[in-house]
C-alpha atoms as a PDB file:
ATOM      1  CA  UNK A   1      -1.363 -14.138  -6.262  1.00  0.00           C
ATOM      2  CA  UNK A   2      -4.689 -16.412  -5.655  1.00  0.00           C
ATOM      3  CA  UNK A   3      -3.393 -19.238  -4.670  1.00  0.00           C
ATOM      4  CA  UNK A   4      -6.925 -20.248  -3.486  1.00  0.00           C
ATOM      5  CA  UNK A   5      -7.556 -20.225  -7.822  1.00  0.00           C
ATOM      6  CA  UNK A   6      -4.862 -22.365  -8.611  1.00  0.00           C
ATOM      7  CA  UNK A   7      -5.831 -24.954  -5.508  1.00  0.00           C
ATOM      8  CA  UNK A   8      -8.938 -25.615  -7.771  1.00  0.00           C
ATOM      9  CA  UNK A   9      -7.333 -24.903 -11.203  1.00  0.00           C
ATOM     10  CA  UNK A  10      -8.354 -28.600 -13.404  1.00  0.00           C
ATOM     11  CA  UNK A  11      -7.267 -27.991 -17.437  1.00  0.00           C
ATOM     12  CA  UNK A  12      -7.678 -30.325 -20.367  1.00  0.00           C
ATOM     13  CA  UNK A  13      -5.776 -29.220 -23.095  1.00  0.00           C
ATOM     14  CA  UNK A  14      -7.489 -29.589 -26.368  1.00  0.00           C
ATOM     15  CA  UNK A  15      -4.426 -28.511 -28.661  1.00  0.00           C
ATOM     16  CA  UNK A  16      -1.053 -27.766 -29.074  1.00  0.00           C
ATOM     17  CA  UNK A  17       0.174 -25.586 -31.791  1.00  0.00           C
ATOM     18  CA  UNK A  18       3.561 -24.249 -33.415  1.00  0.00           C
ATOM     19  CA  UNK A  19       2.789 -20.617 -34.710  1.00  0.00           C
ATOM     20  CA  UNK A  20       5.622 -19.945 -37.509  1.00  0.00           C
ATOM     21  CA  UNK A  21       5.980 -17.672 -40.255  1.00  0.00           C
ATOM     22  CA  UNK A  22       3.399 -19.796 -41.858  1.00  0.00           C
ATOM     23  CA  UNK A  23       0.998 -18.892 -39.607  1.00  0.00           C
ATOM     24  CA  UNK A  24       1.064 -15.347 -40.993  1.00  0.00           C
ATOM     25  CA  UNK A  25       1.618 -16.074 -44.577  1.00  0.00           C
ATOM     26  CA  UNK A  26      -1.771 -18.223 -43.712  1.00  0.00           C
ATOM     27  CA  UNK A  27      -4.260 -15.421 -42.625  1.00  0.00           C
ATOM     28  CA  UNK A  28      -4.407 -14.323 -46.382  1.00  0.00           C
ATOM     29  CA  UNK A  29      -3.159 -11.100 -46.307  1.00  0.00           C
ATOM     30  CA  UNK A  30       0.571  -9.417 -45.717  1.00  0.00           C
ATOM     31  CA  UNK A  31      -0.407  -7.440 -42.439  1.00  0.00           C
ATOM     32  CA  UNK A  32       1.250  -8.252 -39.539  1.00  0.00           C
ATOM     33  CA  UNK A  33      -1.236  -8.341 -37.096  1.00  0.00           C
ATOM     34  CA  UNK A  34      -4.078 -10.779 -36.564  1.00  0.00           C
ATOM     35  CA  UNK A  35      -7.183  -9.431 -34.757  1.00  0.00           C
ATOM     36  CA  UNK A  36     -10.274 -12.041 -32.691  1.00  0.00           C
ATOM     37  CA  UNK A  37     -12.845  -9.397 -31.895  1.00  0.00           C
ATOM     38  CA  UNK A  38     -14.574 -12.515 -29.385  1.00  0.00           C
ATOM     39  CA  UNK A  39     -12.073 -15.201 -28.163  1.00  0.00           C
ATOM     40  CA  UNK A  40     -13.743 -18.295 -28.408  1.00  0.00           C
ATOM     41  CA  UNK A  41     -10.614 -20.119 -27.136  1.00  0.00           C
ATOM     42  CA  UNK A  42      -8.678 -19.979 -23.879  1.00  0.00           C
ATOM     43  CA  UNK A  43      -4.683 -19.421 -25.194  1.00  0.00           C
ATOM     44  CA  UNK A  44      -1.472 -19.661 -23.440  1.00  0.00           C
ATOM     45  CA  UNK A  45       1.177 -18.599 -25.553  1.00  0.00           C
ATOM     46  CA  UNK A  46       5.292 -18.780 -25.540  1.00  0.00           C
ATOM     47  CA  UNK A  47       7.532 -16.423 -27.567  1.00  0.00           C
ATOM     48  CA  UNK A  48      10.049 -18.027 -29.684  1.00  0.00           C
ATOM     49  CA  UNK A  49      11.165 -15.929 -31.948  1.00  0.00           C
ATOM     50  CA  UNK A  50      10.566 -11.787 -32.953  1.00  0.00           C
ATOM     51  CA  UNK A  51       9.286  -9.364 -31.169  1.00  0.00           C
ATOM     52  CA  UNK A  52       5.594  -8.220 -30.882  1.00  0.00           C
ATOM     53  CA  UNK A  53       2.780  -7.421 -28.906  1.00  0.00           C
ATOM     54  CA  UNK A  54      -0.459  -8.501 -27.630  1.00  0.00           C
ATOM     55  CA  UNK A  55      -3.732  -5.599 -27.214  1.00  0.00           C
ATOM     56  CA  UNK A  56      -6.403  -7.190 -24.946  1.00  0.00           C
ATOM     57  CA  UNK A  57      -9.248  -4.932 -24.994  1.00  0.00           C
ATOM     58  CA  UNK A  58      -7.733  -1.463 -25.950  1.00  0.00           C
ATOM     59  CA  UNK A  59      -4.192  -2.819 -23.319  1.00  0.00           C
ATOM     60  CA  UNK A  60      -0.935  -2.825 -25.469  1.00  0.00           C
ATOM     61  CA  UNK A  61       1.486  -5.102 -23.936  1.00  0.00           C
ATOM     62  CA  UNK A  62       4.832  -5.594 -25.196  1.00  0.00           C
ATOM     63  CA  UNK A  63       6.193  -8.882 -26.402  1.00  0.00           C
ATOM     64  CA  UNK A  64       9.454 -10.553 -26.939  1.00  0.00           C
ATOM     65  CA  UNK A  65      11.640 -13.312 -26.816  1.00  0.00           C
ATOM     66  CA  UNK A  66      10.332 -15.151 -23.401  1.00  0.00           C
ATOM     67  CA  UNK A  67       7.077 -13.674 -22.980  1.00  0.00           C
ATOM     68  CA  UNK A  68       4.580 -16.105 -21.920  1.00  0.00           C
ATOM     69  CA  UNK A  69       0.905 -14.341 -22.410  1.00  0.00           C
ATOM     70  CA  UNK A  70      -2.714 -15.176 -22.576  1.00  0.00           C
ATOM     71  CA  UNK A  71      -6.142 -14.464 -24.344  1.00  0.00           C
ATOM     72  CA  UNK A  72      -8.562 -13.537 -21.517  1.00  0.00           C
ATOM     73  CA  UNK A  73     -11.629 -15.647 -22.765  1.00  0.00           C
ATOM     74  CA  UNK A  74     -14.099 -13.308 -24.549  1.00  0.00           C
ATOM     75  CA  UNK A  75     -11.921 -10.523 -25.092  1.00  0.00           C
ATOM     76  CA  UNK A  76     -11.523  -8.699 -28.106  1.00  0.00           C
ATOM     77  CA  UNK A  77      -7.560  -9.201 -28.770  1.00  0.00           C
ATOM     78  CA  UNK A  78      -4.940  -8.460 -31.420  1.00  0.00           C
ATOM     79  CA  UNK A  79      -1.571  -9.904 -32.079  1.00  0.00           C
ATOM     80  CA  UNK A  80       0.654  -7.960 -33.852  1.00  0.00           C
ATOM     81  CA  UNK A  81       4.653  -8.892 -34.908  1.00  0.00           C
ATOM     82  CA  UNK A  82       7.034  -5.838 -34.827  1.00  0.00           C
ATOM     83  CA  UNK A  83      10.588  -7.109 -35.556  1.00  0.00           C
ATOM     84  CA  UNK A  84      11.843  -8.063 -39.052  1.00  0.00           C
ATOM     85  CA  UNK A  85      11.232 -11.330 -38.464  1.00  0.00           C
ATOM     86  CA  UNK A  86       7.809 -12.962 -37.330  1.00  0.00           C
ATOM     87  CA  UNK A  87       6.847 -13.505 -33.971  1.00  0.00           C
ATOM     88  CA  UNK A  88       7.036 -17.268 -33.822  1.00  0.00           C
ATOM     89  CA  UNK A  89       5.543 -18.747 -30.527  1.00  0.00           C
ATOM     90  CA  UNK A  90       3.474 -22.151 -29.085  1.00  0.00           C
ATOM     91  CA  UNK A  91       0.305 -21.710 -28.800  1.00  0.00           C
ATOM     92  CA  UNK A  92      -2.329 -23.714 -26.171  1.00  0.00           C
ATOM     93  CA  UNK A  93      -5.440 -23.997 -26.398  1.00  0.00           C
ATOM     94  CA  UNK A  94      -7.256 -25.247 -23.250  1.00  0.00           C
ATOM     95  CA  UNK A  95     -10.252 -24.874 -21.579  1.00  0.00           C
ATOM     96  CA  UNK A  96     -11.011 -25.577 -17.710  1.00  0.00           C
ATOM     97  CA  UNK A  97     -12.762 -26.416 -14.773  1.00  0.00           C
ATOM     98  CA  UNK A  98     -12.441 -25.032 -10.992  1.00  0.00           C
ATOM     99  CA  UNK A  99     -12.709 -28.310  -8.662  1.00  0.00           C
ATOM    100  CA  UNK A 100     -13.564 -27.960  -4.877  1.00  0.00           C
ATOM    101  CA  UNK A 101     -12.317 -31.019  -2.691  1.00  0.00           C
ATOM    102  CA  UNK A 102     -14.062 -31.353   0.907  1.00  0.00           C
ATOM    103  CA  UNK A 103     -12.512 -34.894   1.234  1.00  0.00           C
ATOM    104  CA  UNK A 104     -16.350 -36.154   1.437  1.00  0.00           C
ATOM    105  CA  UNK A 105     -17.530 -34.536  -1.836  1.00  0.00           C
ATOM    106  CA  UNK A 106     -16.538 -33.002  -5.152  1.00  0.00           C
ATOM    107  CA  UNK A 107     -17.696 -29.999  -6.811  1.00  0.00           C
ATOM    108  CA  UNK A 108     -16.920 -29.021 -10.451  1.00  0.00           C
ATOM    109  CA  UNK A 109     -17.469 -25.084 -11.058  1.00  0.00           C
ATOM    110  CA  UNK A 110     -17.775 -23.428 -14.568  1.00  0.00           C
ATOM    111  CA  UNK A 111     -15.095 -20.019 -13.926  1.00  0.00           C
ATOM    112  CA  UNK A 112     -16.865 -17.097 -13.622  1.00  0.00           C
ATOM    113  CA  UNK A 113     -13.873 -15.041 -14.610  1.00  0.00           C
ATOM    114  CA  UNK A 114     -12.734 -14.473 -18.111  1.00  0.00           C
ATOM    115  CA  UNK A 115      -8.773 -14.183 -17.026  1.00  0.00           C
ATOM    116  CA  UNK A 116      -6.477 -16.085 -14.768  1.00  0.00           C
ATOM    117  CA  UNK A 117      -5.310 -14.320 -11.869  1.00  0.00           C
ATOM    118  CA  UNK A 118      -2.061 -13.763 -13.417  1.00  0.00           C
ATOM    119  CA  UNK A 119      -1.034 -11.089 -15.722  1.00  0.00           C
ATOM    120  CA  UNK A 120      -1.881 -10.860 -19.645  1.00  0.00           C
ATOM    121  CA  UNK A 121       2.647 -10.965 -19.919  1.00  0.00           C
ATOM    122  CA  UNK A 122       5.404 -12.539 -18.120  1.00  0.00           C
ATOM    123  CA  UNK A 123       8.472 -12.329 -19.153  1.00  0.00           C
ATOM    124  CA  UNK A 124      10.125 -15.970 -17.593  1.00  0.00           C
ATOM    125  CA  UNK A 125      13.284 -16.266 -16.185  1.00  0.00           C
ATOM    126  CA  UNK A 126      15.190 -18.800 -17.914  1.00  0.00           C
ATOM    127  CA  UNK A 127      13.809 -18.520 -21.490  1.00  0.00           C
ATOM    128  CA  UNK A 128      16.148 -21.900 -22.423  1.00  0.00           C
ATOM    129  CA  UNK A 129      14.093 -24.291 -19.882  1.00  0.00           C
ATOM    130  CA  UNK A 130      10.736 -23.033 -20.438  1.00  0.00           C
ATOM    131  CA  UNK A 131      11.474 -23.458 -24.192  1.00  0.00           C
ATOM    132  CA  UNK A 132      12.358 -26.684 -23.605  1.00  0.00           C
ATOM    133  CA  UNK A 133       9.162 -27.352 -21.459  1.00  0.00           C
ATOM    134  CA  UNK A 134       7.003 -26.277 -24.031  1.00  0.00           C
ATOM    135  CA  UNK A 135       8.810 -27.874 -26.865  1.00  0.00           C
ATOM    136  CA  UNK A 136       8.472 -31.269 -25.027  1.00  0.00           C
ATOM    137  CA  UNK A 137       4.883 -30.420 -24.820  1.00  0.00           C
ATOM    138  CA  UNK A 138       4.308 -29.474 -28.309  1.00  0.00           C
ATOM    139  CA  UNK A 139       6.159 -32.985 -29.354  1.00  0.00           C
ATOM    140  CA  UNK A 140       3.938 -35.055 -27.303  1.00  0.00           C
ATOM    141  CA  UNK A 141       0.720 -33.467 -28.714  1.00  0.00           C
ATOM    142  CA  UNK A 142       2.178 -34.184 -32.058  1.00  0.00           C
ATOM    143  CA  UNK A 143       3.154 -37.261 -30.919  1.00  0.00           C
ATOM    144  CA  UNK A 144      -0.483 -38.499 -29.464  1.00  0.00           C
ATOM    145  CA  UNK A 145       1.120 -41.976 -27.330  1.00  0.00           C
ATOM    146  CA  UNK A 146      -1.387 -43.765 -25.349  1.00  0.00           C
ATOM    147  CA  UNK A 147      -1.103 -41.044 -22.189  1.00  0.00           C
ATOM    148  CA  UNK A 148      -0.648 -37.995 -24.229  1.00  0.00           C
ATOM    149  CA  UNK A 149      -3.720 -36.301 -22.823  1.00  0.00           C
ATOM    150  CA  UNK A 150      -3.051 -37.029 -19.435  1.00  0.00           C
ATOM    151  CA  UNK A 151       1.426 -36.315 -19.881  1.00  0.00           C
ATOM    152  CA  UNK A 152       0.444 -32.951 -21.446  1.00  0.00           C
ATOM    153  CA  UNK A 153      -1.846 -31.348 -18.551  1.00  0.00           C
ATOM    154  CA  UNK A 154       1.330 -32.447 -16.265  1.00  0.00           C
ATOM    155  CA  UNK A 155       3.181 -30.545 -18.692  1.00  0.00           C
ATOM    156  CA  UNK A 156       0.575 -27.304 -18.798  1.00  0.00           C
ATOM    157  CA  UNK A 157       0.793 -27.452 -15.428  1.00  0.00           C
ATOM    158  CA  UNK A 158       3.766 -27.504 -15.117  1.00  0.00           C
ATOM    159  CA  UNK A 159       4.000 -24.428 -17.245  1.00  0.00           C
ATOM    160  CA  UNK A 160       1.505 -22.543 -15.501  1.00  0.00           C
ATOM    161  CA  UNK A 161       2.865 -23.040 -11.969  1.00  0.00           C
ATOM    162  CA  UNK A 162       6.123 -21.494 -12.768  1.00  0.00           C
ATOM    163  CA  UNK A 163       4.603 -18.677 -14.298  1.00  0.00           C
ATOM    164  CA  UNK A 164       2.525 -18.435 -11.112  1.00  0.00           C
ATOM    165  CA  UNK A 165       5.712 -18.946  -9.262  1.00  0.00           C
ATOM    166  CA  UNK A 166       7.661 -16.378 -10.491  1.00  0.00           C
ATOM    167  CA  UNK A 167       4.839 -13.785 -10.693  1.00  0.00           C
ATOM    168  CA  UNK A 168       4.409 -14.403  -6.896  1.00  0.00           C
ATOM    169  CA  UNK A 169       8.362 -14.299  -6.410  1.00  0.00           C
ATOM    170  CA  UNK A 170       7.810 -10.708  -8.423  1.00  0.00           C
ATOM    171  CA  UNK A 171       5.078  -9.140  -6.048  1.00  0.00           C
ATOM    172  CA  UNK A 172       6.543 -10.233  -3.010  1.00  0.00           C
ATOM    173  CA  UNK A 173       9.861  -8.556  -3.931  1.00  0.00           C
ATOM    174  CA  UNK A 174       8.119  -5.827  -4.546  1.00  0.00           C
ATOM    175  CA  UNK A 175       6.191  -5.549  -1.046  1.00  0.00           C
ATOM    176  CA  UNK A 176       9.747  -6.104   0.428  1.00  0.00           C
ATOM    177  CA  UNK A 177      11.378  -3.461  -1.188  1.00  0.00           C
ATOM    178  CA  UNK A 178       8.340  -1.510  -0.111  1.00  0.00           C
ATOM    179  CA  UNK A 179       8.729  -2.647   3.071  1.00  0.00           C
ATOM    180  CA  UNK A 180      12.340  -1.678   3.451  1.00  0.00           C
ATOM    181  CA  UNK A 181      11.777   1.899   1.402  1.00  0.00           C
ATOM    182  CA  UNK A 182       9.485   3.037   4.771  1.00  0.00           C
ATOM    183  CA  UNK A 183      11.801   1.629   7.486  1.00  0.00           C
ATOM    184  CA  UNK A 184      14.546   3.855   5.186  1.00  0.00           C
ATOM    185  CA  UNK A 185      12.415   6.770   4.969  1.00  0.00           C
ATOM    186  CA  UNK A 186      11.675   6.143   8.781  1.00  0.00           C
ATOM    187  CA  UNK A 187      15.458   6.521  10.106  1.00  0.00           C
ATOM    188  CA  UNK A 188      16.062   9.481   7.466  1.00  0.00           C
ATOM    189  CA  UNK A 189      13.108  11.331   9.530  1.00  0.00           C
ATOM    190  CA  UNK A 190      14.325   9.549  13.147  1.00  0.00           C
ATOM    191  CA  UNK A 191      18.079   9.559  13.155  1.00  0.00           C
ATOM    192  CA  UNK A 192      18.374  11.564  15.932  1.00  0.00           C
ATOM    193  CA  UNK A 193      16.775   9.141  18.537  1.00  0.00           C
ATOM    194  CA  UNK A 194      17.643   6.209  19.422  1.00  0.00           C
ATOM    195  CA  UNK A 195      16.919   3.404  16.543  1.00  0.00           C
ATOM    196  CA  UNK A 196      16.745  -0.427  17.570  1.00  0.00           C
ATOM    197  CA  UNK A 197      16.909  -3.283  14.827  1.00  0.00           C
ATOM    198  CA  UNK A 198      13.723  -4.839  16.651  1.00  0.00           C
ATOM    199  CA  UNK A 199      11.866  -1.056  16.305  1.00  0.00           C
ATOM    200  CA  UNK A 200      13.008  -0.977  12.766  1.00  0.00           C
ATOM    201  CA  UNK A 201      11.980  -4.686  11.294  1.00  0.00           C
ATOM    202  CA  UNK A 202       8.260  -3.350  12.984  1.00  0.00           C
ATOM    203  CA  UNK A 203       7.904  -0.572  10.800  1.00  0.00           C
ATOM    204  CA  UNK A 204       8.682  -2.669   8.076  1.00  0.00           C
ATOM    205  CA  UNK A 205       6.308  -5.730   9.715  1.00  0.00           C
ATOM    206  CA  UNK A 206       9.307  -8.038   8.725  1.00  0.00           C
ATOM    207  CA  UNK A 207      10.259 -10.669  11.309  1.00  0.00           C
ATOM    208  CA  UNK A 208      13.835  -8.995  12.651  1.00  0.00           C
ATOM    209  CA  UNK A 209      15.891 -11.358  11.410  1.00  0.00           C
ATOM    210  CA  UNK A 210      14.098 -11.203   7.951  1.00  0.00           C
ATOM    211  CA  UNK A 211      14.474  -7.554   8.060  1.00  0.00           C
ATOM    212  CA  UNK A 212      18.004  -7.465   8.291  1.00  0.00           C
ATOM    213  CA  UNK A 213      18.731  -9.395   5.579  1.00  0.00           C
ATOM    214  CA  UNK A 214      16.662  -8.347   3.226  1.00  0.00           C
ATOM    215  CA  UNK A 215      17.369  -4.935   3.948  1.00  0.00           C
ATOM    216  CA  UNK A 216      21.572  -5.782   3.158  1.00  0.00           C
ATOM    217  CA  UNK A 217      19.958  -6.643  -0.189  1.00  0.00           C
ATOM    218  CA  UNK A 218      17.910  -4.074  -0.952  1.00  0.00           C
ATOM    219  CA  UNK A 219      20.115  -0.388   0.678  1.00  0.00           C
ATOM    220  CA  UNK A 220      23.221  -2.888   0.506  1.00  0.00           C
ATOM    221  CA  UNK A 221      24.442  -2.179   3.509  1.00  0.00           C
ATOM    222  CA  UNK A 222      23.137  -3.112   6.717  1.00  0.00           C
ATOM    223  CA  UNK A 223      20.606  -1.021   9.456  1.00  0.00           C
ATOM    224  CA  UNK A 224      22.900   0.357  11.427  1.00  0.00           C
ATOM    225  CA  UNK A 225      25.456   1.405   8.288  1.00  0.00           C
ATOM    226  CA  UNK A 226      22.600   2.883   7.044  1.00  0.00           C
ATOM    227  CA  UNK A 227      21.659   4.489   9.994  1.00  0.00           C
ATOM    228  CA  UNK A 228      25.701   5.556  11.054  1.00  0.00           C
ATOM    229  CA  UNK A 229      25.665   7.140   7.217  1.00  0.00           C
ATOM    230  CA  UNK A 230      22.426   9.177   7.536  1.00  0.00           C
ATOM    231  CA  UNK A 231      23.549  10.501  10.745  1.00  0.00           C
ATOM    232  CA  UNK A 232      27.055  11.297   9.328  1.00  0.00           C
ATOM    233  CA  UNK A 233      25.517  13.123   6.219  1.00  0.00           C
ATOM    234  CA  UNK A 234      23.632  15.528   8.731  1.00  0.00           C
ATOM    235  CA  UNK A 235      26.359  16.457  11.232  1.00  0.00           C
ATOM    236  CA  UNK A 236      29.052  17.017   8.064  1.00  0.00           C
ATOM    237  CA  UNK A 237      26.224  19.580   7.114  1.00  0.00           C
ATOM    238  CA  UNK A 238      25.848  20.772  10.635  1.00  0.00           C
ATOM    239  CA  UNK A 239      29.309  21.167  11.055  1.00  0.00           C
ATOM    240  CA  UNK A 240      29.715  23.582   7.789  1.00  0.00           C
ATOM    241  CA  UNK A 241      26.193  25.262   8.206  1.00  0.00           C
ATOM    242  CA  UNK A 242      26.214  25.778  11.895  1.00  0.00           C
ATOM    243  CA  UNK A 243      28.193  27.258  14.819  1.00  0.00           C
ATOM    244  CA  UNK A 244      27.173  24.222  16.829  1.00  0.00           C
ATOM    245  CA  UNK A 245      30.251  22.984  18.892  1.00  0.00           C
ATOM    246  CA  UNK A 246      31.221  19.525  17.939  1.00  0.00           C
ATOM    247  CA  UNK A 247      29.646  17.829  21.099  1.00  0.00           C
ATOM    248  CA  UNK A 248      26.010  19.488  20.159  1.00  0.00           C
ATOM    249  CA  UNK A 249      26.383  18.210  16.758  1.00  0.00           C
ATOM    250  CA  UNK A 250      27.095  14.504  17.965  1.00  0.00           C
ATOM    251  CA  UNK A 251      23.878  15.094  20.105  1.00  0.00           C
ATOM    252  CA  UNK A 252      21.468  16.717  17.642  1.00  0.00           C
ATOM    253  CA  UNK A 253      22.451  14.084  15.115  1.00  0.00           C
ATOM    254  CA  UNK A 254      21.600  10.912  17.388  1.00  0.00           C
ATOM    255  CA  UNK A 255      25.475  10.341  19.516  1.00  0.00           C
ATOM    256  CA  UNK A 256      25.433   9.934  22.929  1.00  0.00           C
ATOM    257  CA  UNK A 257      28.780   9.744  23.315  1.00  0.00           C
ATOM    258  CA  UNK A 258      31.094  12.941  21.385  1.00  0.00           C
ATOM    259  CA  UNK A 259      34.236  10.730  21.607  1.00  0.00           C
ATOM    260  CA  UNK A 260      32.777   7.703  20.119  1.00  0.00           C
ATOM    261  CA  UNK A 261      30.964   9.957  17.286  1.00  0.00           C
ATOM    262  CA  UNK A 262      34.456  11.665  16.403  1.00  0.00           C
ATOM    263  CA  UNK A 263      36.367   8.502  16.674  1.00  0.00           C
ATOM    264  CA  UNK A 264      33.342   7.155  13.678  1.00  0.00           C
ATOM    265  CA  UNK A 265      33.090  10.612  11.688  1.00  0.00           C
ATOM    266  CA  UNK A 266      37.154  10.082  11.133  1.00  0.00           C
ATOM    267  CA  UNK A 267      37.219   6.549  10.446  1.00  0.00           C
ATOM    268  CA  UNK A 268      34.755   7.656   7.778  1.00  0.00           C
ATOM    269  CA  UNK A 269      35.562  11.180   6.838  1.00  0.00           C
ATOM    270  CA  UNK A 270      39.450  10.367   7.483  1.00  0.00           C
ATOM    271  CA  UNK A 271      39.600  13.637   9.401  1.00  0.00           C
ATOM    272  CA  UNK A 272      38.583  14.156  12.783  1.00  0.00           C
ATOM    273  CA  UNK A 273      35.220  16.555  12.719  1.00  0.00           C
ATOM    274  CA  UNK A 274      36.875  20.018  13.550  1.00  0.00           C
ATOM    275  CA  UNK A 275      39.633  19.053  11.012  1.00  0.00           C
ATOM    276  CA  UNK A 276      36.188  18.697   8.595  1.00  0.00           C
ATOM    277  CA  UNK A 277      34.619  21.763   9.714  1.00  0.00           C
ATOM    278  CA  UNK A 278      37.963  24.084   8.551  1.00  0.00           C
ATOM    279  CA  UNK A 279      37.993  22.304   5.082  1.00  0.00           C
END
């Protein structure tokens, strides 16, 4: 996620609107799809109501209840309802600036890109409070008190950070779970040497303590379950598959120690290994 963007990210909002079925009954025709083949407008959007679905530039992406999505500025776009009901949504319009801070001087940039640096659909969290955000928002537009200008890009804001928030939350989770998928596929092709928390959190490049508990969350177990299981797996097959004696299988399959690997295969096989092997 570019933070660095969203550092210099200054809107004004220029309006606030409540898209309903009349806003379909009003493009004079019964389709149920309206198509810009330029946006002239920069739109942030909020699903209400119906499901639909938003084409940026030949890209179908699904909508539904909770889908916050944009209009990439200049794109050729269609918005098309799906469900029996009309897609109902909020719709803001805004426009931009990106503002660079040295503490001596200001700078105000025109964006060179056409989309933020988020993607065209998000589906939020907790659909209830961002409802409620952008209700509030739509009201004080309507509204139009003395600070309404100045209350709504709080609000926008507002919006826009937790979409950036949770996107961020998303991509990181999905590094992590990268992360912990290698040091996984690492013990499954290592299980016979020795395998250290420390060595495992580096092939991951987790800090160890961060390691460990995000990989309870992810395998859900911890590093050395995971790593007592694997090794299990392999001698039950060794045992059936091979005339290995019990001691070479503890060995070949990363145990030091035979009586300490028997004592663990029957606390977890509840038979001790050469029981196993006659089964």
């Amino acid at each position: 996620m570019d933070n660095a963007f969203f550092s210099r990210f200054h809107p004004r909002v220029i309006g606030v609107l409540r898209r309903d079925r009349m806003f379909w009954q009003t493009q004079g025709r019964t389709h149920r799809s309206v198509a810009y083949e330029r946006t002239s407008l920069r739109n942030f959007m909020f699903v209400t109501d119906g499901a639909g679905a938003v084409t940026v530039d030949g890209a179908r992406h699904p909508l539904t209840v909770g889908s916050v999505f944009y209009f990439p500025f200049r794109s050729r776009c269609e918005l098309t309802y799906t469900s029996e009901r009309p897609m109902q949504f909020y719709s803001v319009h805004y426009d931009y600036k990106l503002i660079e801070w040295d503490g001596g001087s200001v700078v105000c940039l025109d964006p060179q890109e056409n989309s933020l640096p988020l993607p065209i659909v998000t589906q939020v969290a907790d659909i209830e409070s961002f409802a409620g955000r952008m209700k509030r928002l739509y009201e004080l537009w309507q509204q139009k008190d003395g600070d309404y200008e100045w209350q709504a890009r709080l609000l926008f804001l507002g919006a826009v950070d937790e979409v950036r928030k949770l996107n961020m939350e998303r991509s990181e989770g999905d590094l992590v779970r990268r992360a912990i998928a290698k040091s996984m596929d690492y013990i499954k092709n290592h299980y016979a040497e020795p395998l250290e928390r420390e060595q495992l959190a580096e092939v991951a490049a987790l800090s160890t303590s961060y390691f460990s508990v995000m990989f309870k969350k992810v395998a859900g177990c911890t590093p050395t379950q995971y790593i007592t299981k694997i090794r299990l797996d392999k001698a039950k097959q060794l045992l059936q598959a091979s005339p290995m004696s019990v001691s070479e299988v503890a060995r070949q399959v990363g145990f030091q120690d035979p009586l300490y690997f028997a004592r663990v295969f029957a606390n977890h096989t509840g038979m001790p290994p050469r029981e196993y092997r006659k089964a």
